[in-house]
C-alpha atoms as a PDB file:
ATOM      1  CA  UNK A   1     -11.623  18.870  19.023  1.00  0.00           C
ATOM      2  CA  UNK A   2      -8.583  20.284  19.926  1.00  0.00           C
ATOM      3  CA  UNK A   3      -7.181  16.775  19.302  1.00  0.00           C
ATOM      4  CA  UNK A   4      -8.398  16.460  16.515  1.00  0.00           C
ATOM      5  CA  UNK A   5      -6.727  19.619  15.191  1.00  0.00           C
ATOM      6  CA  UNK A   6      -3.471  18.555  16.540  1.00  0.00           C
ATOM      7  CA  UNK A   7      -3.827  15.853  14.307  1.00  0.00           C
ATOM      8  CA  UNK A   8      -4.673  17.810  11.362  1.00  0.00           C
ATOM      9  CA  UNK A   9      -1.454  19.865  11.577  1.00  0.00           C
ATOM     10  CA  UNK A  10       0.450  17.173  12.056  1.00  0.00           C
ATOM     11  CA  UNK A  11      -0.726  15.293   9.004  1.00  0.00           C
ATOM     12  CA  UNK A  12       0.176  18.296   7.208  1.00  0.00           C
ATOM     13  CA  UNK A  13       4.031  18.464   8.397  1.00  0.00           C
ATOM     14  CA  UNK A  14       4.357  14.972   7.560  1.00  0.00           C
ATOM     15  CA  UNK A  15       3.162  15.870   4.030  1.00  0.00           C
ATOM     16  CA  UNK A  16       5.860  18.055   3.924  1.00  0.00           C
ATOM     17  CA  UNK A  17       8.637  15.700   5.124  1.00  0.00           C
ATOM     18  CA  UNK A  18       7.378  13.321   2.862  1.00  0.00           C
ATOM     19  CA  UNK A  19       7.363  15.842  -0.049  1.00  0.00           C
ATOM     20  CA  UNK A  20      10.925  16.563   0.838  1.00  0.00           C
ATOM     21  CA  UNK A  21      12.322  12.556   0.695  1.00  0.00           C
ATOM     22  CA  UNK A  22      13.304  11.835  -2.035  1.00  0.00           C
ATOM     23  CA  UNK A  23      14.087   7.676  -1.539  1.00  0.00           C
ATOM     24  CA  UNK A  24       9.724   8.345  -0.630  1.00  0.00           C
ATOM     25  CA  UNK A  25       8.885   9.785  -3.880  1.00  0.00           C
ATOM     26  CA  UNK A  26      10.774   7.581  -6.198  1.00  0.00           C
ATOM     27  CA  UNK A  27       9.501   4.474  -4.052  1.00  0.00           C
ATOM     28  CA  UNK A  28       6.027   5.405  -3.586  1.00  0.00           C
ATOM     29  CA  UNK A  29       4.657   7.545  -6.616  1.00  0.00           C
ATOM     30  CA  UNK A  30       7.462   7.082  -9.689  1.00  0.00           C
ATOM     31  CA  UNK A  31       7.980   3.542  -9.344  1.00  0.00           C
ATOM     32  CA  UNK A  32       5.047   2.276  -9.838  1.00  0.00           C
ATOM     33  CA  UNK A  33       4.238   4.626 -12.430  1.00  0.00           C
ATOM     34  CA  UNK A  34       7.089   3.244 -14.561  1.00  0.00           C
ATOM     35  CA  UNK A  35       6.016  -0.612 -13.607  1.00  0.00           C
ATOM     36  CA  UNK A  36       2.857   0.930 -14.893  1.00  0.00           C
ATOM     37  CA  UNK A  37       3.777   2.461 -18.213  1.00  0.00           C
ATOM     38  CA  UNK A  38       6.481  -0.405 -18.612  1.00  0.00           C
ATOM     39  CA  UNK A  39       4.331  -3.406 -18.493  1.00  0.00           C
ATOM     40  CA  UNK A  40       1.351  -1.960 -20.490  1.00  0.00           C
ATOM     41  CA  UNK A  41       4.249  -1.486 -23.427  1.00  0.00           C
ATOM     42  CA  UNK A  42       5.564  -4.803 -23.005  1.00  0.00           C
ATOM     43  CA  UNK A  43       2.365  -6.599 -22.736  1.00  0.00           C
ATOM     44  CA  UNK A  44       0.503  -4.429 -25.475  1.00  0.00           C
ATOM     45  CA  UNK A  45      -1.385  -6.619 -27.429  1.00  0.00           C
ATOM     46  CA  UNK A  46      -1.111  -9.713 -25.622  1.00  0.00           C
ATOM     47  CA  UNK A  47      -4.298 -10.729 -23.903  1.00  0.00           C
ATOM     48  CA  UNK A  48      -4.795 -14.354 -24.369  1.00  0.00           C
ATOM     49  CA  UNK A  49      -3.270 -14.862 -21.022  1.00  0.00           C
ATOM     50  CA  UNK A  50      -3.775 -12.216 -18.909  1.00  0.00           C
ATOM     51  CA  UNK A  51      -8.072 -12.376 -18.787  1.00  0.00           C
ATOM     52  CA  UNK A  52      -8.395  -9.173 -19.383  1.00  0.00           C
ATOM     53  CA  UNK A  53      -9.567  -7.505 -22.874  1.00  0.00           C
ATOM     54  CA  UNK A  54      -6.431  -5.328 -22.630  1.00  0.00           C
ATOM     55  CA  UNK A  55      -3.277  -5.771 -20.985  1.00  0.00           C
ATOM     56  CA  UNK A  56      -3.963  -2.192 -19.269  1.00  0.00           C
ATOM     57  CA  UNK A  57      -6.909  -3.438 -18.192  1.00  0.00           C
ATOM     58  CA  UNK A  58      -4.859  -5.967 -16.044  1.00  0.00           C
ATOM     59  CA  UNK A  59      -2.054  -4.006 -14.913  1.00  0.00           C
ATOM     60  CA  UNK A  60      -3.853  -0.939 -14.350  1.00  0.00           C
ATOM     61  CA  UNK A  61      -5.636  -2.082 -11.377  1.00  0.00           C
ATOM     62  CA  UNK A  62      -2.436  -4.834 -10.297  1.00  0.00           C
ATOM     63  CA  UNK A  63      -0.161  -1.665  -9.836  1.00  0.00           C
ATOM     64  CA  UNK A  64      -2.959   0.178  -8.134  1.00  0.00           C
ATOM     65  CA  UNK A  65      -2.261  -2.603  -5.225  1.00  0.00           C
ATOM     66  CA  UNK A  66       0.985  -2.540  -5.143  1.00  0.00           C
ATOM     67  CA  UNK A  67       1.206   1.161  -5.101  1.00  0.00           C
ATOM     68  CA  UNK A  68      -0.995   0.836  -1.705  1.00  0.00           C
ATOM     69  CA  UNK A  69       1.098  -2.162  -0.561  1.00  0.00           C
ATOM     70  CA  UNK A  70       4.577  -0.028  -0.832  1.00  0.00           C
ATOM     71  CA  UNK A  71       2.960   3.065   0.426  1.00  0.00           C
ATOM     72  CA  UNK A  72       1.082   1.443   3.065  1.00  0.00           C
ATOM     73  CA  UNK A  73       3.693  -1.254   4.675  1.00  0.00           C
ATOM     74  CA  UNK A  74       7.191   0.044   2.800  1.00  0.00           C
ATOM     75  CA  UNK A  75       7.063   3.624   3.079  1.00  0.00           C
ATOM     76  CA  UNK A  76       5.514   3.561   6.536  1.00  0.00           C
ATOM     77  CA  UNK A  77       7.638   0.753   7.604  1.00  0.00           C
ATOM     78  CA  UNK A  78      10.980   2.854   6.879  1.00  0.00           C
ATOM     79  CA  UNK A  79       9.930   6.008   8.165  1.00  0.00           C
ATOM     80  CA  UNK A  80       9.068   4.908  11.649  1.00  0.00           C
ATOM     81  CA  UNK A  81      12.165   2.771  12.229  1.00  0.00           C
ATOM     82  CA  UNK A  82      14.086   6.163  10.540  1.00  0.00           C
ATOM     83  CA  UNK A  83      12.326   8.146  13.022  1.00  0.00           C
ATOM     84  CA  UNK A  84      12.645   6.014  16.232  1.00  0.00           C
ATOM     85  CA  UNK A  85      16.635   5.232  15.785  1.00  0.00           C
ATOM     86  CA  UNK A  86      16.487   8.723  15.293  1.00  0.00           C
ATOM     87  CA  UNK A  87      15.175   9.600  18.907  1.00  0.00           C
ATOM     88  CA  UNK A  88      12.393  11.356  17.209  1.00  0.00           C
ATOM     89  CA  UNK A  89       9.414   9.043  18.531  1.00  0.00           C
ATOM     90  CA  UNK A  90      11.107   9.457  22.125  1.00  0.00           C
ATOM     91  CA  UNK A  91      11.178  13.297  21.632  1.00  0.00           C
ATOM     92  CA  UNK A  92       7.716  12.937  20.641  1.00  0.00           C
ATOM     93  CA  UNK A  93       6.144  10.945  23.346  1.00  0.00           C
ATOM     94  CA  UNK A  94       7.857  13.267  25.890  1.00  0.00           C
ATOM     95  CA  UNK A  95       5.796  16.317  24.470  1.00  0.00           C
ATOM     96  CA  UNK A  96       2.214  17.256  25.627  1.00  0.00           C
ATOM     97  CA  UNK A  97       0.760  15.701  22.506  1.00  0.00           C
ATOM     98  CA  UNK A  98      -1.082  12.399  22.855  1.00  0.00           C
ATOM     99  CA  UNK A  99       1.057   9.665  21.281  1.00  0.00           C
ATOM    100  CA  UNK A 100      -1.317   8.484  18.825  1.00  0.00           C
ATOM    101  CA  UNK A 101      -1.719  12.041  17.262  1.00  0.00           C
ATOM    102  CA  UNK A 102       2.029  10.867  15.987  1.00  0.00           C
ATOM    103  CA  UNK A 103       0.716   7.554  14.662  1.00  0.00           C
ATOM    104  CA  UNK A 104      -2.436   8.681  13.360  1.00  0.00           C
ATOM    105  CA  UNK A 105      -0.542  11.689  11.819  1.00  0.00           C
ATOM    106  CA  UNK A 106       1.531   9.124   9.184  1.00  0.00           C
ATOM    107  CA  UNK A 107      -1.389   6.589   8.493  1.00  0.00           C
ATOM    108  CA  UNK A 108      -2.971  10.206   7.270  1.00  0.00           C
ATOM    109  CA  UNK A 109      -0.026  10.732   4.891  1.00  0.00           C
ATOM    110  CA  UNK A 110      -0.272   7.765   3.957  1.00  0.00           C
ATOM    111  CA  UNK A 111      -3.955   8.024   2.610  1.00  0.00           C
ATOM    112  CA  UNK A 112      -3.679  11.216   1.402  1.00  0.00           C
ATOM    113  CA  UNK A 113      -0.377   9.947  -0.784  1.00  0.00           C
ATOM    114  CA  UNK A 114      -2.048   7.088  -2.035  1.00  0.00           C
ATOM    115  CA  UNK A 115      -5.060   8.885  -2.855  1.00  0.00           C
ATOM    116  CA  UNK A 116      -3.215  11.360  -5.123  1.00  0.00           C
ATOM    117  CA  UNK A 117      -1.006   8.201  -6.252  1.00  0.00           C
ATOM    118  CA  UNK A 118      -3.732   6.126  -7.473  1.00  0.00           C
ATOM    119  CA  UNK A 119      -5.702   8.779  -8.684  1.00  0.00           C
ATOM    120  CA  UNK A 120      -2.495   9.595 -11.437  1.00  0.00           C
ATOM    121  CA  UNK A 121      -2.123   5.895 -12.135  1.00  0.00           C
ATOM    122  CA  UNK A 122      -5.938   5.408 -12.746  1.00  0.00           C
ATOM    123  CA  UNK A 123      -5.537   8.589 -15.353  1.00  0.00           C
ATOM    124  CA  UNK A 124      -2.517   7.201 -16.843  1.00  0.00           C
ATOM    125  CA  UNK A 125      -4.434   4.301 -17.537  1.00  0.00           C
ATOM    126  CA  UNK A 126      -7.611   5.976 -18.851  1.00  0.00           C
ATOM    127  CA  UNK A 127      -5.716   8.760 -21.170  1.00  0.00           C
ATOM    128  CA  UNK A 128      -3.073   6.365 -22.214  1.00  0.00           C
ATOM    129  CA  UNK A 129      -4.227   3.013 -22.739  1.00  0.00           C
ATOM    130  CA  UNK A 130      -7.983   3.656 -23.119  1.00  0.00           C
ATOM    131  CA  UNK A 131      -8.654   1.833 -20.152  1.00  0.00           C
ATOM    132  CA  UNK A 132     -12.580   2.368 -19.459  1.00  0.00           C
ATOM    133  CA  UNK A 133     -13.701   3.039 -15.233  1.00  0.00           C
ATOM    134  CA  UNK A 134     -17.716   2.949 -14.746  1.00  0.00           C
ATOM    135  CA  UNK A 135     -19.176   4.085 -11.432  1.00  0.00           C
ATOM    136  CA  UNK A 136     -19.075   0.986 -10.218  1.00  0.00           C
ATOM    137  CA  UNK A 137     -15.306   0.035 -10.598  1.00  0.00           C
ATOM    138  CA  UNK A 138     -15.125   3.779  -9.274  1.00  0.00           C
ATOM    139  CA  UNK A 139     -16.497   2.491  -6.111  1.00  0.00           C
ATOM    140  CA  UNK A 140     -14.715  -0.455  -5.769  1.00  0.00           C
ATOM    141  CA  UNK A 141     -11.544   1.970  -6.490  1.00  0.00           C
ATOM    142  CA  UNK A 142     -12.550   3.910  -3.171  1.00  0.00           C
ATOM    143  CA  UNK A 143     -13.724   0.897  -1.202  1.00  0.00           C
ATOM    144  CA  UNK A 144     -10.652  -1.198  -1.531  1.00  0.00           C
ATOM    145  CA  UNK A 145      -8.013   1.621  -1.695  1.00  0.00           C
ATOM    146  CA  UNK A 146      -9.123   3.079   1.746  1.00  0.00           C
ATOM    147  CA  UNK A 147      -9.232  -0.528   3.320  1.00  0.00           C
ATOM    148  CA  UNK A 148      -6.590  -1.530   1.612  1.00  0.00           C
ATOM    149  CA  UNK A 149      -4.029   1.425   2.808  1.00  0.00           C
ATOM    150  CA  UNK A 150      -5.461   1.301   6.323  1.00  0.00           C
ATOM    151  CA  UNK A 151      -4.621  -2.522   6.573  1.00  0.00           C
ATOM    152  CA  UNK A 152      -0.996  -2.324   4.844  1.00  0.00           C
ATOM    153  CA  UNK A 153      -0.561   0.452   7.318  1.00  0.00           C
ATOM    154  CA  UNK A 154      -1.196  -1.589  10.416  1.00  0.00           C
ATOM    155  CA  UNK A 155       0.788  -4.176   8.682  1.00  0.00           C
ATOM    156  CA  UNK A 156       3.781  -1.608   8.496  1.00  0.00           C
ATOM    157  CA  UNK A 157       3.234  -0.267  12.079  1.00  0.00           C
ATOM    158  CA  UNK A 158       3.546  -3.948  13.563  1.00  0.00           C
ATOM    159  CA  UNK A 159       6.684  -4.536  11.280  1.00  0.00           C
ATOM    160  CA  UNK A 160       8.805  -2.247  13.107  1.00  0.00           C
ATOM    161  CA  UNK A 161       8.908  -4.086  16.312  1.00  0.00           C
ATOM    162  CA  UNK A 162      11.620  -6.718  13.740  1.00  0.00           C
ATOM    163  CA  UNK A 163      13.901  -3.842  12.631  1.00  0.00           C
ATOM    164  CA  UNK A 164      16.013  -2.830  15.227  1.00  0.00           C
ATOM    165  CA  UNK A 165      17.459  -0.407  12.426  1.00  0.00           C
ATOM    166  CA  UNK A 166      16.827   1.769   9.188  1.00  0.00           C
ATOM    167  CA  UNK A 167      18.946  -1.124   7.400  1.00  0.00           C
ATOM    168  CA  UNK A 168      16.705  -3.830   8.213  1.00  0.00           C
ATOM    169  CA  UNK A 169      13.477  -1.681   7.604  1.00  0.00           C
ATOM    170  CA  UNK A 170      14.302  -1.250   4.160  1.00  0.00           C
ATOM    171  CA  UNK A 171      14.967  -5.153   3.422  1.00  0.00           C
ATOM    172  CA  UNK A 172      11.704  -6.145   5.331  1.00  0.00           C
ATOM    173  CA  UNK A 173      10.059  -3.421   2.997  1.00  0.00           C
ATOM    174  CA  UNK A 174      10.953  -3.854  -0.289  1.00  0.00           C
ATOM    175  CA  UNK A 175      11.901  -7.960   0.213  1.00  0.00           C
ATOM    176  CA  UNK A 176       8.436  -8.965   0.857  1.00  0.00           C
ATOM    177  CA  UNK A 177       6.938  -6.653  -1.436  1.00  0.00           C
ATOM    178  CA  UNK A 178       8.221  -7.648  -4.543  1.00  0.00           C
ATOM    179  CA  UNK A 179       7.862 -11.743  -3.483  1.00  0.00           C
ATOM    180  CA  UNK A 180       4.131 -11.050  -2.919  1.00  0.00           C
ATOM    181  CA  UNK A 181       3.919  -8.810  -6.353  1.00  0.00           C
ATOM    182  CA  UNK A 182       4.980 -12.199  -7.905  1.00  0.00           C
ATOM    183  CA  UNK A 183       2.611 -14.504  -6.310  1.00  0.00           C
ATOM    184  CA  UNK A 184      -0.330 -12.479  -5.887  1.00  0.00           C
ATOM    185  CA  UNK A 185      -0.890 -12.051  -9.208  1.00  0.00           C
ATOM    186  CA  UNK A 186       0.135  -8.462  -9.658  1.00  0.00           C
ATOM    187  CA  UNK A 187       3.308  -8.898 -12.037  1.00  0.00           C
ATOM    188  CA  UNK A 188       2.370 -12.379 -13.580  1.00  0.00           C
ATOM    189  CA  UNK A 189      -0.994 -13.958 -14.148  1.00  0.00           C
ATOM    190  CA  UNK A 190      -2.012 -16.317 -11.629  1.00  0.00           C
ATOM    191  CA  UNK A 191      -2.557 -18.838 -14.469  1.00  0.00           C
ATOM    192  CA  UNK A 192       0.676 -18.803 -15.184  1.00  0.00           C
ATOM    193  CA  UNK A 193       2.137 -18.719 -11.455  1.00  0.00           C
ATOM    194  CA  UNK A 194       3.025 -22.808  -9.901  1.00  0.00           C
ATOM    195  CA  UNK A 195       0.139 -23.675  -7.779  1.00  0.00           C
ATOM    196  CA  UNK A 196       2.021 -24.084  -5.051  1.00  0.00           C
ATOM    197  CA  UNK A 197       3.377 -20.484  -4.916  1.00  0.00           C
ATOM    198  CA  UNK A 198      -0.159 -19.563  -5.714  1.00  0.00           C
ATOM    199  CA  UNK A 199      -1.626 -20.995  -2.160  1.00  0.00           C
ATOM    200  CA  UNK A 200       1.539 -18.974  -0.649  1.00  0.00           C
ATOM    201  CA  UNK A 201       0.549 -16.232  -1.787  1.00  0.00           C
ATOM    202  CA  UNK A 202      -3.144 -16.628  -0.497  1.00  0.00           C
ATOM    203  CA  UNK A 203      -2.058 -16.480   2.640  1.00  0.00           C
ATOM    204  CA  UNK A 204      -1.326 -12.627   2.217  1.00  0.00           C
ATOM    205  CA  UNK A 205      -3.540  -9.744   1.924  1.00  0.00           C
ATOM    206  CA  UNK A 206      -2.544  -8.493  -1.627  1.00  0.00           C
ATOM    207  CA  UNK A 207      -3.932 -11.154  -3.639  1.00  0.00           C
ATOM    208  CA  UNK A 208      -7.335 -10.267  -2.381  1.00  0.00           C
ATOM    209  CA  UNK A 209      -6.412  -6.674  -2.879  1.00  0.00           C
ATOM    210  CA  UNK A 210      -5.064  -6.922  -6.354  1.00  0.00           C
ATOM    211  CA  UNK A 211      -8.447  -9.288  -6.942  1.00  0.00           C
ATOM    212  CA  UNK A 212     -11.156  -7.091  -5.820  1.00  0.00           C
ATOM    213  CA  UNK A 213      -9.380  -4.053  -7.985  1.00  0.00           C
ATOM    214  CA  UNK A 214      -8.907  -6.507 -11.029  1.00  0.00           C
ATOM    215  CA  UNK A 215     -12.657  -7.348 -11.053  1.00  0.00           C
ATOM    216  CA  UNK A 216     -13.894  -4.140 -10.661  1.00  0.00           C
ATOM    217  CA  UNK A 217     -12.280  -2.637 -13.685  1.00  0.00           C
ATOM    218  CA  UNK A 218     -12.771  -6.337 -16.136  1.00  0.00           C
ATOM    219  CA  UNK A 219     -16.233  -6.747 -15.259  1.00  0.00           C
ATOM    220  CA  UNK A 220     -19.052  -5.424 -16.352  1.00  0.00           C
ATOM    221  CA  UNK A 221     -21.190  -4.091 -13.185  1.00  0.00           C
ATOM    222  CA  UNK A 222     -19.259  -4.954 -10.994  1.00  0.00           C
ATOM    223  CA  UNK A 223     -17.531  -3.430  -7.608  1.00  0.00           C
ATOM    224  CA  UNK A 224     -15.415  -6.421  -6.921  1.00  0.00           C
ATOM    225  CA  UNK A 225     -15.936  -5.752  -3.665  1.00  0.00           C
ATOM    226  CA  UNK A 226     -16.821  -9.475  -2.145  1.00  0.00           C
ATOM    227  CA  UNK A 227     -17.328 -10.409   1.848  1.00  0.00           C
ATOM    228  CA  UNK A 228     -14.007 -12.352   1.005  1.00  0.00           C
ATOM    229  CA  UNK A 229     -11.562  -9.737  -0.502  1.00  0.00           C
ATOM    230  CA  UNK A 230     -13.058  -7.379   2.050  1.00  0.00           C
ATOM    231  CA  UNK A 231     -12.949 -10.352   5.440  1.00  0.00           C
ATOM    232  CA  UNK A 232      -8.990 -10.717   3.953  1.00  0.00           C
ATOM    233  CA  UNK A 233      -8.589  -6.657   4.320  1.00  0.00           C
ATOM    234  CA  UNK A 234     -10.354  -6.079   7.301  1.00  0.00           C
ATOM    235  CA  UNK A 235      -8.506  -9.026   8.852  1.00  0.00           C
ATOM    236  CA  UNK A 236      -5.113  -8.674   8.262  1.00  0.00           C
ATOM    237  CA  UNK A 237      -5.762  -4.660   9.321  1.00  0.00           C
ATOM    238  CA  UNK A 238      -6.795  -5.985  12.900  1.00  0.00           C
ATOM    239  CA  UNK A 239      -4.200  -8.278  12.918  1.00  0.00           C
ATOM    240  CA  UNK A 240      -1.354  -5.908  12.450  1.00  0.00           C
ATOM    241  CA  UNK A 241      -3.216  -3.400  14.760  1.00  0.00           C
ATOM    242  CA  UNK A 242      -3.219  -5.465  17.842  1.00  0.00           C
ATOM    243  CA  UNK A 243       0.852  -6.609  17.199  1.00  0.00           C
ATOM    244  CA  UNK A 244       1.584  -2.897  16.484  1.00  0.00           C
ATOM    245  CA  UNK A 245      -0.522  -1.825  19.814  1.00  0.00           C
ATOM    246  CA  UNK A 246       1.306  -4.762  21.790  1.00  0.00           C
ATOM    247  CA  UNK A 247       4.653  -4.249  20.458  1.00  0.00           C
ATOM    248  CA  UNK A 248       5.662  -0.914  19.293  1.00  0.00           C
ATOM    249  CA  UNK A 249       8.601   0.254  20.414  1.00  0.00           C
ATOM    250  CA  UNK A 250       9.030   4.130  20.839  1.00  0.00           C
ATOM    251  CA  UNK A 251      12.284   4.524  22.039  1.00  0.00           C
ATOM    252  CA  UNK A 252      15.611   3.533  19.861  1.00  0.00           C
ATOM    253  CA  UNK A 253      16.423  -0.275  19.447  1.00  0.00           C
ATOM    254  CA  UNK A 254      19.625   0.227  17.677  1.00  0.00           C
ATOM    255  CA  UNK A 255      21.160   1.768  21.188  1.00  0.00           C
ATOM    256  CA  UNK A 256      19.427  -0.403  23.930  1.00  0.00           C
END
């Protein structure tokens, strides 16, 4: 219990410090709001290609996963790697609090900003562009939004064992991130993407992500959740847990 509650109230000061960066905020929340509002106004009207009745109807949902996948491996990524070369993971480790109250503290953050996150893009989407959300994309909103922050975290987590430094976090962040947006379907219709950029991007949890979302709002009684978008998750989740448990580095890499 008293664990527990350590962890609550540290949760709550990394609100704040998140709250208070601004490179956070415009990276996490306001970006992908504007990829958001931009795409639905460039897009408007054509549907032919993008399999969905509306082109909100596609993006809606595609920026929904890539808000998760920049909050969840990005954000995470940059703010560990800022802390560590810092000395503030060090400082932390040497305190009476457990360790993983630290690392459980962020992945917290994490949820709770995407939650909020997703939640305005979702009403963006449903005030603004008329897109329509039954219960049942409403679950597969939850389903895959949870599982999908908790795996991008883990992802994150393991990726800061290959930046020695804030410089490279922020490349290995943002880099990957906007490669996968391309071939997973996100900013460009798969049907349009080379097939062979296509199976690359298969390889990666975000397809699945952006897949699962996608179906739940275009089709009619449907979750999208599937025992393959979920398997993809789940797996990639475990995967970057056990690196990040093997490898992660607490004190500085920058000055060893």
């Amino acid at each position: 219990m008293k664990d527990l509650r350590l962890a609550f109230f540290q949760t709550r000061y990394a609100l704040i410090g998140f709250l208070r960066n601004p490179r956070a905020l415009v990276f996490t929340i306001i970006l992908p709001l504007f990829l958001l509002i931009i795409l639905n106004t460039i897009f408007h009207g054509l549907t032919r290609f993008i399999g969905a009745k509306t082109a909100a109807l596609y993006y809606t949902p595609a920026i929904v996963s890539y808000q998760i996948l920049l909050a969840g491996f990005n954000s995470l990524n940059v703010s560990v790697v800022t802390d560590r070369e810092a000395g503030m993971l060090k400082r932390f480790r040497g305190t009476p609090m457990p360790s993983w109250i630290y690392l459980a503290s962020l992945i917290g953050r994490t949820v709770v900003v995407v939650v909020c996150a997703v939640v305005v893009l979702v009403a963006v989407g449903v005030v603004f562009y008329a897109v329509p959300i039954s219960a049942d994309a409403a679950v597969g909103l939850v389903v895959y939004t949870l599982l999908g922050t908790v795996s991008m975290c883990t992802l994150g987590l393991a990726a800061t064992r290959a930046c020695p430094n804030v410089d490279t976090a922020t490349v290995v962040g943002i880099f990957p991130t906007l490669v996968l947006a391309f071939v997973s379907g996100v900013f460009v219709p798969l049907a349009l993407v080379p097939g062979w950029l296509v199976d690359i991007g298969r390889v990666f949890p975000l397809e699945y992500l952006a897949a699962g979302l996608r179906t739940a709002f275009t089709t009619a009684s449907s979750t999208g959740i599937t025992a393959e978008n979920v398997g993809v998750l789940a797996g990639w989740g475990l995967v970057g847990m056990a690196v990040a448990v093997r490898t992660f580095e607490w004190e500085p890499m920058s000055r060893s």
